[in-house]
PDB file of N, CA and C in Angstrom:
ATOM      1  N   UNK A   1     190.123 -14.529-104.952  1.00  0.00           N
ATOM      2  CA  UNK A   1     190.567 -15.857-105.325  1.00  0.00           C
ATOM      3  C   UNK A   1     189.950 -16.914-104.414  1.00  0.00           C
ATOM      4  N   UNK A   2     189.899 -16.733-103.197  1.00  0.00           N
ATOM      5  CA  UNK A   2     189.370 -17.483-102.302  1.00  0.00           C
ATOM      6  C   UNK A   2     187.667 -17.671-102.412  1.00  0.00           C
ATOM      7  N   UNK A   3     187.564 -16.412-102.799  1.00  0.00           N
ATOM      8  CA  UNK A   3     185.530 -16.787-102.716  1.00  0.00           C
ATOM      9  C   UNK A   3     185.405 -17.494-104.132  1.00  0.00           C
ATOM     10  N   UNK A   4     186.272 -17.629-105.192  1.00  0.00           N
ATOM     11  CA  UNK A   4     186.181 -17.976-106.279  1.00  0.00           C
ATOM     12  C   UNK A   4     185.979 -19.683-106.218  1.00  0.00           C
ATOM     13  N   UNK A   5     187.408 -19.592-105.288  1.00  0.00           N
ATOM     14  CA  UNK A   5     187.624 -21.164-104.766  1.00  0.00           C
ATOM     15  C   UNK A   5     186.189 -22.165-104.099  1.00  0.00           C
ATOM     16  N   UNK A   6     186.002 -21.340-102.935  1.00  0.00           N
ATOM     17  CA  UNK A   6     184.648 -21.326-102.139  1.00  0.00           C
ATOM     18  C   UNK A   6     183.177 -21.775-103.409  1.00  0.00           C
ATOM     19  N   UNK A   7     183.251 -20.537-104.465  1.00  0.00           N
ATOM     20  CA  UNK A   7     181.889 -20.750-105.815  1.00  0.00           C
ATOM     21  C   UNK A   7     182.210 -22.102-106.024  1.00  0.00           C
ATOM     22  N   UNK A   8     183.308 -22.498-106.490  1.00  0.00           N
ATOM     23  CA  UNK A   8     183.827 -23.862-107.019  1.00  0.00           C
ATOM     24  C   UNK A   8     183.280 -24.438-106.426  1.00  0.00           C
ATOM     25  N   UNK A   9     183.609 -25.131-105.413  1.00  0.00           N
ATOM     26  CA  UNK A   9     183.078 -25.986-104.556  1.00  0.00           C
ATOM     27  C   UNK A   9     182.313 -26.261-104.275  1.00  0.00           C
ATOM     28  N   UNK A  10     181.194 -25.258-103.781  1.00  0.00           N
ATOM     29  CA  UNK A  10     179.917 -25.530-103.503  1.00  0.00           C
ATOM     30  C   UNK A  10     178.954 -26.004-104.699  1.00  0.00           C
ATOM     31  N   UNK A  11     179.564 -25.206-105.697  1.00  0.00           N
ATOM     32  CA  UNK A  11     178.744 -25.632-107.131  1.00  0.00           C
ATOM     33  C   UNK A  11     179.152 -27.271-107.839  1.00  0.00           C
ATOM     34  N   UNK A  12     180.222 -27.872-107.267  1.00  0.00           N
ATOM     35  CA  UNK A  12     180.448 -28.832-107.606  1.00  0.00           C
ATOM     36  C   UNK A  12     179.964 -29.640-106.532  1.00  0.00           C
ATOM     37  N   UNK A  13     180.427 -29.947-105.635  1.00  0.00           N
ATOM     38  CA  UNK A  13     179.360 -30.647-104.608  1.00  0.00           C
ATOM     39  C   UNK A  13     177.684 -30.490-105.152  1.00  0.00           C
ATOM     40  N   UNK A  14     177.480 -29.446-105.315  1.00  0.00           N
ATOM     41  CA  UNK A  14     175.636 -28.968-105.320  1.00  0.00           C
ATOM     42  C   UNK A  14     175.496 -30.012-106.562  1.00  0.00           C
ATOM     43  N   UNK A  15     176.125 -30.268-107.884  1.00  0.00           N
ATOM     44  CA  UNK A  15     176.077 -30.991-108.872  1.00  0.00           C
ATOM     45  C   UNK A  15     176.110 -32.721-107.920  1.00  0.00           C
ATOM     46  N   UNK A  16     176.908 -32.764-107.316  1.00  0.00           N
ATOM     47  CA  UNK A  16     177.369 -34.203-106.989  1.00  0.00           C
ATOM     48  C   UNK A  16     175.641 -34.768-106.085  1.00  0.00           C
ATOM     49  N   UNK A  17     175.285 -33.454-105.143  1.00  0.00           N
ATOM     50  CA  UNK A  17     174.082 -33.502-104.746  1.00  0.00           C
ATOM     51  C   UNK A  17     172.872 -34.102-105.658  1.00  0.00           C
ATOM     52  N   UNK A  18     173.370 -33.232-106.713  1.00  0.00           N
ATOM     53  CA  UNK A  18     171.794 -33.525-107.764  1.00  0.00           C
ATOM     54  C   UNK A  18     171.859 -35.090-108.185  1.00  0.00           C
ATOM     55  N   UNK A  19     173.227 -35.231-108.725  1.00  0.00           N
ATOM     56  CA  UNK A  19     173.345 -36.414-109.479  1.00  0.00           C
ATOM     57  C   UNK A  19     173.072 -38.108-108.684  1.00  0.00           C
ATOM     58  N   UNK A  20     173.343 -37.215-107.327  1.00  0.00           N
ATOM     59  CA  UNK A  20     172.901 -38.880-106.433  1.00  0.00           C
ATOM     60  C   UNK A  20     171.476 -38.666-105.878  1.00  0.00           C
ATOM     61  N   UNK A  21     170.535 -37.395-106.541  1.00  0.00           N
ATOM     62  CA  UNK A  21     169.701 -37.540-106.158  1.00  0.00           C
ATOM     63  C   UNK A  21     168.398 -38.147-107.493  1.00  0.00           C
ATOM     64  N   UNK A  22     169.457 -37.802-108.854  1.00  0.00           N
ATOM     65  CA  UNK A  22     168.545 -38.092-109.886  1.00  0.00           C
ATOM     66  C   UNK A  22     168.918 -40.023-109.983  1.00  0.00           C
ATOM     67  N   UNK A  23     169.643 -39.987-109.739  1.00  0.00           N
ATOM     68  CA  UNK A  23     169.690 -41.842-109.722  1.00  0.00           C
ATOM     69  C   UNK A  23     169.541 -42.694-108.538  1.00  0.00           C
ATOM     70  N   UNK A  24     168.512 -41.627-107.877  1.00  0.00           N
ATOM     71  CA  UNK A  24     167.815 -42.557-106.728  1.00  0.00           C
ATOM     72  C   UNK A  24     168.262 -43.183-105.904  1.00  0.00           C
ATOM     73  N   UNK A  25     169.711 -43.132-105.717  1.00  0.00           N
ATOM     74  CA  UNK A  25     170.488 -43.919-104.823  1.00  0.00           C
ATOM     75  C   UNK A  25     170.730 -43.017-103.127  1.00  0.00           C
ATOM     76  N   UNK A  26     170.376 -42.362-103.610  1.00  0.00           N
ATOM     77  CA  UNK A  26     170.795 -41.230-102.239  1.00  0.00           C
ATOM     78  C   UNK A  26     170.310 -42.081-100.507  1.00  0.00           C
ATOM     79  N   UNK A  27     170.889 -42.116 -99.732  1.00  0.00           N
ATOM     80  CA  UNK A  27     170.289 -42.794 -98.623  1.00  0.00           C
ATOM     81  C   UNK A  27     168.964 -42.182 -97.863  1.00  0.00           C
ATOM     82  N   UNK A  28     169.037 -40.657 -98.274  1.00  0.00           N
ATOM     83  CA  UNK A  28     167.604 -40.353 -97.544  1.00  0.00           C
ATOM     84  C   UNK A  28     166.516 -40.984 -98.318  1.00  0.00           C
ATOM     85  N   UNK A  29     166.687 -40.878-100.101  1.00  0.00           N
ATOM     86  CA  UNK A  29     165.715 -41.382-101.082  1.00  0.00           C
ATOM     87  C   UNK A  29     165.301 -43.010-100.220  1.00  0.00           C
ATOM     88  N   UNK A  30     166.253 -43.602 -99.998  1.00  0.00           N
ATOM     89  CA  UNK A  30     166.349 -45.080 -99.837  1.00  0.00           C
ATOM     90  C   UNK A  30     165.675 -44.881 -98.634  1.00  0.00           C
ATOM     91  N   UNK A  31     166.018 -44.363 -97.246  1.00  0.00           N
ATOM     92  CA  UNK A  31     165.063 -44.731 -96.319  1.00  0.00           C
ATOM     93  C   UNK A  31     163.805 -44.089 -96.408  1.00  0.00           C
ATOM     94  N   UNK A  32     163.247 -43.129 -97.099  1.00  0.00           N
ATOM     95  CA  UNK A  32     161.788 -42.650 -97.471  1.00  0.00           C
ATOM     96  C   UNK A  32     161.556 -44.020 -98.194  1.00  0.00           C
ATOM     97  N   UNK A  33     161.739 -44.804 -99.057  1.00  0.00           N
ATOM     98  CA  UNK A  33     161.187 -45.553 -99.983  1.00  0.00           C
ATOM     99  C   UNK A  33     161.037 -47.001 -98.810  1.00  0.00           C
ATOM    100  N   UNK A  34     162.283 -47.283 -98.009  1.00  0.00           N
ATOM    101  CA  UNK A  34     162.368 -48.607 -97.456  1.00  0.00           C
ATOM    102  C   UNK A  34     160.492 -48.125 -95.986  1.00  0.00           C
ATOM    103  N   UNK A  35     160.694 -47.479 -95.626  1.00  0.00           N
ATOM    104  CA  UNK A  35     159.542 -46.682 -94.481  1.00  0.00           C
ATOM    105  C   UNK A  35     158.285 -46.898 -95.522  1.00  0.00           C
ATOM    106  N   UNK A  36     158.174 -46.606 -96.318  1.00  0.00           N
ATOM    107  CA  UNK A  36     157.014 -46.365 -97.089  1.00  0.00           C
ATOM    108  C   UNK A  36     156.369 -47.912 -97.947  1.00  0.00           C
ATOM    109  N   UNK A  37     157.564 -48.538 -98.187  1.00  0.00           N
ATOM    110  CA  UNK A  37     157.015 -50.232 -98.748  1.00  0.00           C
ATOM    111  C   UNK A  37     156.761 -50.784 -97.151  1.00  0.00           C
ATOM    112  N   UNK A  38     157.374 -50.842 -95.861  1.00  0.00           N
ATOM    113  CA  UNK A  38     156.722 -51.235 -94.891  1.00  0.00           C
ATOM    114  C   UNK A  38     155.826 -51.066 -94.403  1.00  0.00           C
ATOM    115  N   UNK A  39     155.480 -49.900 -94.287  1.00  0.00           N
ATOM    116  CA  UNK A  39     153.895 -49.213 -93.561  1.00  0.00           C
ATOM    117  C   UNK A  39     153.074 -50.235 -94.573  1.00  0.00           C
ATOM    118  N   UNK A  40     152.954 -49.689 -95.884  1.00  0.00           N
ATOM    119  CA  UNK A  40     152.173 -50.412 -96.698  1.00  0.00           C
ATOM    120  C   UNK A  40     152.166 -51.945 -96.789  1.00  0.00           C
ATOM    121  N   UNK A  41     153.182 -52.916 -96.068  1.00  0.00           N
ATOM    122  CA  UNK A  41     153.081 -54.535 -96.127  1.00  0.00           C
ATOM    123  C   UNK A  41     152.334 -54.489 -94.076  1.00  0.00           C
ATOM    124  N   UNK A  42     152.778 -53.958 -93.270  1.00  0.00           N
ATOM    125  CA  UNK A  42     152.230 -54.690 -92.225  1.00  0.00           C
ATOM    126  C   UNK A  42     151.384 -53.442 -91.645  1.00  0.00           C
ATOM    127  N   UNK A  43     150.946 -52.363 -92.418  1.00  0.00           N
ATOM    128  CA  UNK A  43     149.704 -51.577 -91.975  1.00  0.00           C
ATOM    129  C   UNK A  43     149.874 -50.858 -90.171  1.00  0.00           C
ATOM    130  N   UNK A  44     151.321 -50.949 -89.952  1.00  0.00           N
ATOM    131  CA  UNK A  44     151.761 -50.005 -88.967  1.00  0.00           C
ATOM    132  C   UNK A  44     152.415 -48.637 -89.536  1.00  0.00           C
ATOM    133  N   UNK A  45     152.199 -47.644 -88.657  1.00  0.00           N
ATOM    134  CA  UNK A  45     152.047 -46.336 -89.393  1.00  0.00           C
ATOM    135  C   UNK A  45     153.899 -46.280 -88.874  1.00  0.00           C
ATOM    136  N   UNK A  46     155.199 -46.002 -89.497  1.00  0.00           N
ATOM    137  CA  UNK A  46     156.370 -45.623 -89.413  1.00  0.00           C
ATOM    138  C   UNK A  46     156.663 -44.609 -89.014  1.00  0.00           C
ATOM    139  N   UNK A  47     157.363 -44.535 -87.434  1.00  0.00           N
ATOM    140  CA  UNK A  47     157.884 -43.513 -86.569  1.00  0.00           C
ATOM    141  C   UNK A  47     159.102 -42.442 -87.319  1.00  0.00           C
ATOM    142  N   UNK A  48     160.039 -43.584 -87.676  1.00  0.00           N
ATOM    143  CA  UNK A  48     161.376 -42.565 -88.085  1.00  0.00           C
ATOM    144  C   UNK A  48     162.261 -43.675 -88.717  1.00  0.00           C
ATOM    145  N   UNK A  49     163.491 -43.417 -89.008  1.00  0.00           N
ATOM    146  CA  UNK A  49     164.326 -44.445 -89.622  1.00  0.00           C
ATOM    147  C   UNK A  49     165.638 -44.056 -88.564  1.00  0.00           C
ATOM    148  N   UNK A  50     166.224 -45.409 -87.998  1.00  0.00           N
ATOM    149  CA  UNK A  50     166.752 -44.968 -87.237  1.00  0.00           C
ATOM    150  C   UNK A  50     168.346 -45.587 -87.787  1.00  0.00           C
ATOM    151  N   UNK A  51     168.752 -46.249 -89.311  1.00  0.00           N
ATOM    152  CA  UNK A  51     169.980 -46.656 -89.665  1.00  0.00           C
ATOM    153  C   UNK A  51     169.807 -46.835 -91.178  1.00  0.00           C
ATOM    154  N   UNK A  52     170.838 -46.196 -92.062  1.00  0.00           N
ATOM    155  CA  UNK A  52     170.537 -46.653 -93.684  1.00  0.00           C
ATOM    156  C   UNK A  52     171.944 -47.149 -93.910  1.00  0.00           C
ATOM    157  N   UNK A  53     172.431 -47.613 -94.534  1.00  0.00           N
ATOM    158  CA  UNK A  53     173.693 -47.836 -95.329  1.00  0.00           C
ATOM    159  C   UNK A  53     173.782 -48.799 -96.098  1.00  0.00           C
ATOM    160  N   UNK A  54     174.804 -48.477 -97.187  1.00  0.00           N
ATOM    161  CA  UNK A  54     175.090 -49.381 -98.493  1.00  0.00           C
ATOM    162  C   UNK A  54     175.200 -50.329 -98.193  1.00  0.00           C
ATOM    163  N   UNK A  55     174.827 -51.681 -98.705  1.00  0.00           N
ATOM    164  CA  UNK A  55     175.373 -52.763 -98.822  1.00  0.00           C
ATOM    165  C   UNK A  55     176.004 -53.211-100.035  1.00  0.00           C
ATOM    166  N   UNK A  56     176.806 -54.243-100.287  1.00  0.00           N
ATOM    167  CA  UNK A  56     176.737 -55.024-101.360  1.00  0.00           C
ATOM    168  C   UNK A  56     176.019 -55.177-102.836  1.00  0.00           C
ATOM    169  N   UNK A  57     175.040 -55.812-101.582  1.00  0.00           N
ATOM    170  CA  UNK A  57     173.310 -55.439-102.962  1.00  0.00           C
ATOM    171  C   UNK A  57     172.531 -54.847-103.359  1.00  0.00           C
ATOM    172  N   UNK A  58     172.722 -53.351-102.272  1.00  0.00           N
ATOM    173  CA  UNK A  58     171.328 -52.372-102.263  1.00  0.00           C
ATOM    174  C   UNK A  58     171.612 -51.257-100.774  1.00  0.00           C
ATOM    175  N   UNK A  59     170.312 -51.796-100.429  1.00  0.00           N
ATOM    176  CA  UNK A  59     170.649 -50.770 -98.793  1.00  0.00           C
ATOM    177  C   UNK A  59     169.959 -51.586 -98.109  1.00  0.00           C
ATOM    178  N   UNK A  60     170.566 -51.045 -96.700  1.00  0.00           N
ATOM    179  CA  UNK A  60     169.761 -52.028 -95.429  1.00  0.00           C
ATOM    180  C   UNK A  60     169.251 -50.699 -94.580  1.00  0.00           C
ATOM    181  N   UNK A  61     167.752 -51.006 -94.320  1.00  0.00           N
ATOM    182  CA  UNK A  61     167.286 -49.525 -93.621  1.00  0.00           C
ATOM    183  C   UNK A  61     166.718 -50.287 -92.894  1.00  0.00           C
ATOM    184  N   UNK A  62     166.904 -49.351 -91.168  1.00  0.00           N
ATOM    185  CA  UNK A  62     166.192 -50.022 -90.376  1.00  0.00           C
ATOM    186  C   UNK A  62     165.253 -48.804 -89.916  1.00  0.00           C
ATOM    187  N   UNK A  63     163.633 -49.522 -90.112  1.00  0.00           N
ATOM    188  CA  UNK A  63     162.782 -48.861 -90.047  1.00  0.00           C
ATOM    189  C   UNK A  63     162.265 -48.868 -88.662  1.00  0.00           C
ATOM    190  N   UNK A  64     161.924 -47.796 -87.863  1.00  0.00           N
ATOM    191  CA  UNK A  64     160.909 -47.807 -86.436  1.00  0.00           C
ATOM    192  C   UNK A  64     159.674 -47.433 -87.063  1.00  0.00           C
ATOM    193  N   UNK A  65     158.500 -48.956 -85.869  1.00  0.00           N
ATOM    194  CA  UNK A  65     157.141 -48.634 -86.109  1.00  0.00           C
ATOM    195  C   UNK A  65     156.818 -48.613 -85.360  1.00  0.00           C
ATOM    196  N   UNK A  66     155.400 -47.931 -84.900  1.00  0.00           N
ATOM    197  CA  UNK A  66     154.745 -47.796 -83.811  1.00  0.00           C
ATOM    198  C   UNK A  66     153.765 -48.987 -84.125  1.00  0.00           C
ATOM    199  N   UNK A  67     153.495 -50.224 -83.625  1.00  0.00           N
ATOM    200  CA  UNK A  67     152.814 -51.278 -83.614  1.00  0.00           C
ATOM    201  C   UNK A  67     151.472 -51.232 -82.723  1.00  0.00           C
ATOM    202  N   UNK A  68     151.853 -50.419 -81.625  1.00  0.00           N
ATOM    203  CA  UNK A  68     150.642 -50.862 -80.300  1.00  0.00           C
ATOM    204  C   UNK A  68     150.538 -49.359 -80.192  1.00  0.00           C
ATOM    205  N   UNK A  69     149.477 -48.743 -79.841  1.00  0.00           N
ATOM    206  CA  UNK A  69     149.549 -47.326 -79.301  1.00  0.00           C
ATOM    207  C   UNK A  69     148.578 -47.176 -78.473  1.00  0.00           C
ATOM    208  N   UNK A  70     149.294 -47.054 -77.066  1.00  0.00           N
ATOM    209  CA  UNK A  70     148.723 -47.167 -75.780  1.00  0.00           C
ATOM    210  C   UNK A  70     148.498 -45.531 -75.241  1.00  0.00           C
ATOM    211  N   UNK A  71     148.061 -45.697 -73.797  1.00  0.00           N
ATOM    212  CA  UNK A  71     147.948 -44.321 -73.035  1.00  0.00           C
ATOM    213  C   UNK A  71     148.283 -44.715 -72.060  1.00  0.00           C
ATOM    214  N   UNK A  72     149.160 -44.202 -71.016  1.00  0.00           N
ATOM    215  CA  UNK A  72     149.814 -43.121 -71.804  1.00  0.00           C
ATOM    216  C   UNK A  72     150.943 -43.206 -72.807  1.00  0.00           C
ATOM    217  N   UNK A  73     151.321 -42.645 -73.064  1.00  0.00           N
ATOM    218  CA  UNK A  73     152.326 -42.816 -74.913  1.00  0.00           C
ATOM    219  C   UNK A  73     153.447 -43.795 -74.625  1.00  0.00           C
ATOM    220  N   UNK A  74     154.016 -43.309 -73.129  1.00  0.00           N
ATOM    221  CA  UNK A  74     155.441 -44.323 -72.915  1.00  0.00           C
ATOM    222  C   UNK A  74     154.989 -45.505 -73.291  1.00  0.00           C
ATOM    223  N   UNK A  75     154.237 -45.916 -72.978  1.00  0.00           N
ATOM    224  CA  UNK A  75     153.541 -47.418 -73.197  1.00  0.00           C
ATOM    225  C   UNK A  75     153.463 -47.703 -73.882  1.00  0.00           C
ATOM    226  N   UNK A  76     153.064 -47.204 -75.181  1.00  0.00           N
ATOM    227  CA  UNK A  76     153.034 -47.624 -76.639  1.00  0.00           C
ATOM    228  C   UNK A  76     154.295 -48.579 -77.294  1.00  0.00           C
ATOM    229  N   UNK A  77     153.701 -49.431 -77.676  1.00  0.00           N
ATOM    230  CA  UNK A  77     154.743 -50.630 -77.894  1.00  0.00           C
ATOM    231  C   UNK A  77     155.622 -50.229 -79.681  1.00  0.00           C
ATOM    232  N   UNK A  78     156.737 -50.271 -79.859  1.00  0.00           N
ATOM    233  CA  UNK A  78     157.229 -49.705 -81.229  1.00  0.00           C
ATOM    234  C   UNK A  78     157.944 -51.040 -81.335  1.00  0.00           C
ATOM    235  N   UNK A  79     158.285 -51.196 -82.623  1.00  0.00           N
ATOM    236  CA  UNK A  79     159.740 -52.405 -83.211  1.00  0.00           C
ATOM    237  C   UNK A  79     160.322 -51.770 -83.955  1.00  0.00           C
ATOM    238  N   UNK A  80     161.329 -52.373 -84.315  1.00  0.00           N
ATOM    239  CA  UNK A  80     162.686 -51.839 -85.227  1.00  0.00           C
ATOM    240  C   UNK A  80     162.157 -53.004 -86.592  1.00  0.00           C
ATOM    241  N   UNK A  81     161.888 -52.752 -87.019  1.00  0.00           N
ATOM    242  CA  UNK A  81     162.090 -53.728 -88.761  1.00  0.00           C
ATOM    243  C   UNK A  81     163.554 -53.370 -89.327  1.00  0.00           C
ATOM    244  N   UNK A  82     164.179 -54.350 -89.811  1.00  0.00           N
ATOM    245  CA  UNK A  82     165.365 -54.365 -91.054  1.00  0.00           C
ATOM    246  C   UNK A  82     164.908 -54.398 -92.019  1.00  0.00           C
ATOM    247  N   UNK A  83     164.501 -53.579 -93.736  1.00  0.00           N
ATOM    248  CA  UNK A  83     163.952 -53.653 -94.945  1.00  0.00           C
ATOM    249  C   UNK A  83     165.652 -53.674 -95.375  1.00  0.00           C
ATOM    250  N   UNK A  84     165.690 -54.576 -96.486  1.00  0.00           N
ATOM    251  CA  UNK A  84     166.918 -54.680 -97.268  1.00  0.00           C
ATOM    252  C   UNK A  84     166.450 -54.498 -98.803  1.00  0.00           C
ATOM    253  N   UNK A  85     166.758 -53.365 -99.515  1.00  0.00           N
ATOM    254  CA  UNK A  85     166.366 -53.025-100.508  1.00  0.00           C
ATOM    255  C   UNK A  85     167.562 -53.406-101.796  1.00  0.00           C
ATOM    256  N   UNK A  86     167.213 -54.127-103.302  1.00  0.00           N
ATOM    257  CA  UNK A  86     168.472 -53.202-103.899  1.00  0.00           C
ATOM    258  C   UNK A  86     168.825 -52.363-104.448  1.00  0.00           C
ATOM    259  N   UNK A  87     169.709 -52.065-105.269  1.00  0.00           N
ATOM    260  CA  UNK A  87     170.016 -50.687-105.610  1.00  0.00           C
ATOM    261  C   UNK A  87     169.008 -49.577-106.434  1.00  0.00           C
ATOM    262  N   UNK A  88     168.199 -50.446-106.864  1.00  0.00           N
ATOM    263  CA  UNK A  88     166.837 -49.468-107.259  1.00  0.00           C
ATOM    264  C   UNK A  88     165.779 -49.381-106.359  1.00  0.00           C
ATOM    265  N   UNK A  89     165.511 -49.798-105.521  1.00  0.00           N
ATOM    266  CA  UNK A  89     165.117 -49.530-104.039  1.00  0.00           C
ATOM    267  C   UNK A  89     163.992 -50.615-104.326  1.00  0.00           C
ATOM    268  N   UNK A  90     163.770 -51.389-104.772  1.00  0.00           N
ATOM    269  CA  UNK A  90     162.858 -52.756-104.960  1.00  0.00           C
ATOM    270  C   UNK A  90     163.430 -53.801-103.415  1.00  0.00           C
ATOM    271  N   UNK A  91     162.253 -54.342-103.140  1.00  0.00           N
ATOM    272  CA  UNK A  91     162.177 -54.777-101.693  1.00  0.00           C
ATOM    273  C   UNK A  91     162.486 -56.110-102.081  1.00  0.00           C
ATOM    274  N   UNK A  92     163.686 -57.072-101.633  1.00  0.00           N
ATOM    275  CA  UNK A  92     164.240 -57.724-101.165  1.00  0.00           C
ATOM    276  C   UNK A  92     163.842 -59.013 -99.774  1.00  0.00           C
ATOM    277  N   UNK A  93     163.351 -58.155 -99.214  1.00  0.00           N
ATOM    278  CA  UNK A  93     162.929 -58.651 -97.584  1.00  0.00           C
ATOM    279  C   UNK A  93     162.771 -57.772 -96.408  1.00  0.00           C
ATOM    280  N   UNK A  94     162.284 -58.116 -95.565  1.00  0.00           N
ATOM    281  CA  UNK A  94     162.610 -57.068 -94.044  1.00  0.00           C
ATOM    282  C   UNK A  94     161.918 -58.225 -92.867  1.00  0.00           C
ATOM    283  N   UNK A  95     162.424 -58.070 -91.788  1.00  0.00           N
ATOM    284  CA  UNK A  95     162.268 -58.854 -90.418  1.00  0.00           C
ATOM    285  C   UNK A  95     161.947 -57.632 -89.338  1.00  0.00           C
ATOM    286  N   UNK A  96     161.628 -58.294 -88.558  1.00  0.00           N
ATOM    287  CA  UNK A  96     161.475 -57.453 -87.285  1.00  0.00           C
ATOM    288  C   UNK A  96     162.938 -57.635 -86.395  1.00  0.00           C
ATOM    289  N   UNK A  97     163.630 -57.021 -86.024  1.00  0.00           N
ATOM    290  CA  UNK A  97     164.642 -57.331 -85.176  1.00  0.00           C
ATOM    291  C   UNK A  97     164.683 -56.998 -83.730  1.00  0.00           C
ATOM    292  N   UNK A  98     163.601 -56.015 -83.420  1.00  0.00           N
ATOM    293  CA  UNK A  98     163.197 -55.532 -82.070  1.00  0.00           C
ATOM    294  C   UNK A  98     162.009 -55.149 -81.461  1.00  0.00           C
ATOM    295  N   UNK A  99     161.392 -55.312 -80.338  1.00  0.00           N
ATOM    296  CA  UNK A  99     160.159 -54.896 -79.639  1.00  0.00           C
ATOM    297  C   UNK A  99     160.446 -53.909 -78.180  1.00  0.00           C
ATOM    298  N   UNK A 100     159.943 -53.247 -78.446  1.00  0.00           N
ATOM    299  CA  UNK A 100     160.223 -52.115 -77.300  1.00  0.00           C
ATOM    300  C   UNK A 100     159.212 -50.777 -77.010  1.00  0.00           C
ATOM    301  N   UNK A 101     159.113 -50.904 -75.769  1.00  0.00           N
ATOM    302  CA  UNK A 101     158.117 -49.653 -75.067  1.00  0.00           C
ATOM    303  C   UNK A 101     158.718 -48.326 -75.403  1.00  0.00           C
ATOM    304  N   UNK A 102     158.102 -47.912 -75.825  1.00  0.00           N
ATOM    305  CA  UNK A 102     158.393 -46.122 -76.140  1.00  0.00           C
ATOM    306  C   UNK A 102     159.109 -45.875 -74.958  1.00  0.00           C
ATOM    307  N   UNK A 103     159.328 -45.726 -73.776  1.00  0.00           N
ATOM    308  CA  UNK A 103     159.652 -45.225 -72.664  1.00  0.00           C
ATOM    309  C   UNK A 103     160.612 -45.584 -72.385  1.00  0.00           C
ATOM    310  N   UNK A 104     161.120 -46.772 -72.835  1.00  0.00           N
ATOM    311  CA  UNK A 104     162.194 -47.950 -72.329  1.00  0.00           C
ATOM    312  C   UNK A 104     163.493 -47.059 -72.758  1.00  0.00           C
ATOM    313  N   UNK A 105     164.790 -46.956 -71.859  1.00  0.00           N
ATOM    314  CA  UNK A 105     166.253 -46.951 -72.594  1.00  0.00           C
ATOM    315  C   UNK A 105     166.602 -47.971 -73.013  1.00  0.00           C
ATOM    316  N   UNK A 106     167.457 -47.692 -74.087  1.00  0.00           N
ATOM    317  CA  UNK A 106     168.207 -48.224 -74.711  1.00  0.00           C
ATOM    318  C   UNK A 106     169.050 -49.553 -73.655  1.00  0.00           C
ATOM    319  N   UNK A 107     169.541 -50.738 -74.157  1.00  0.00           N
ATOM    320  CA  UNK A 107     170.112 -51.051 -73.374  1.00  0.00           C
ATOM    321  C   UNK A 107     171.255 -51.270 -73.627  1.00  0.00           C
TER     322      UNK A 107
END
């Protein structure tokens, strides 16, 4: 009864999986798409995504780029961009909100 319970579940979640993945809304979909319209507008190659979440209108992903790439690496200068997408992942806007040395902590 219990592993029955267990099939349930996973097979319903695994459905809930598919379905936010076939309507494109999924947040990993959204920050692959928000990373990928930036590289392509300011021709810096995209480190990682370091924040996604729903908004209102769409999603707000904040993208890390590597801008400057120095030697040795700490040095290499990165920014944080904000891309604000909406719900079909069509670009909206994005800013830079940060500049920072690879090496640097957080502050």
């Amino acid at each position: 009864m219990a592993e029955q319970s267990r099939t349930r579940t996973r097979s319903s979640s695994t459905a809930a999986r598919k379905r936010t993945k076939e309507s494109g809304s999924a947040p990993g979909a959204m920050a692959r798409r928000a990373a990928e319209l930036l590289q392509d507008l300011i021709s810096h190659r995209a480190e990682g995504v370091s924040a996604v979440r729903r908004t209102d209108h769409g999603w707000c992903v904040e993208v890390d780029v590597l801008e400057l790439l120095r030697i040795p690496d700490t040095t290499s200068l990165l920014a944080t961009y904000e891309v604000r997408l909406d719900a079909d992942g069509e670009l909206l806007e994005y800013y830079r909100t940060r500049r920072y040395r690879r090496g640097a902590a957080d502050e």
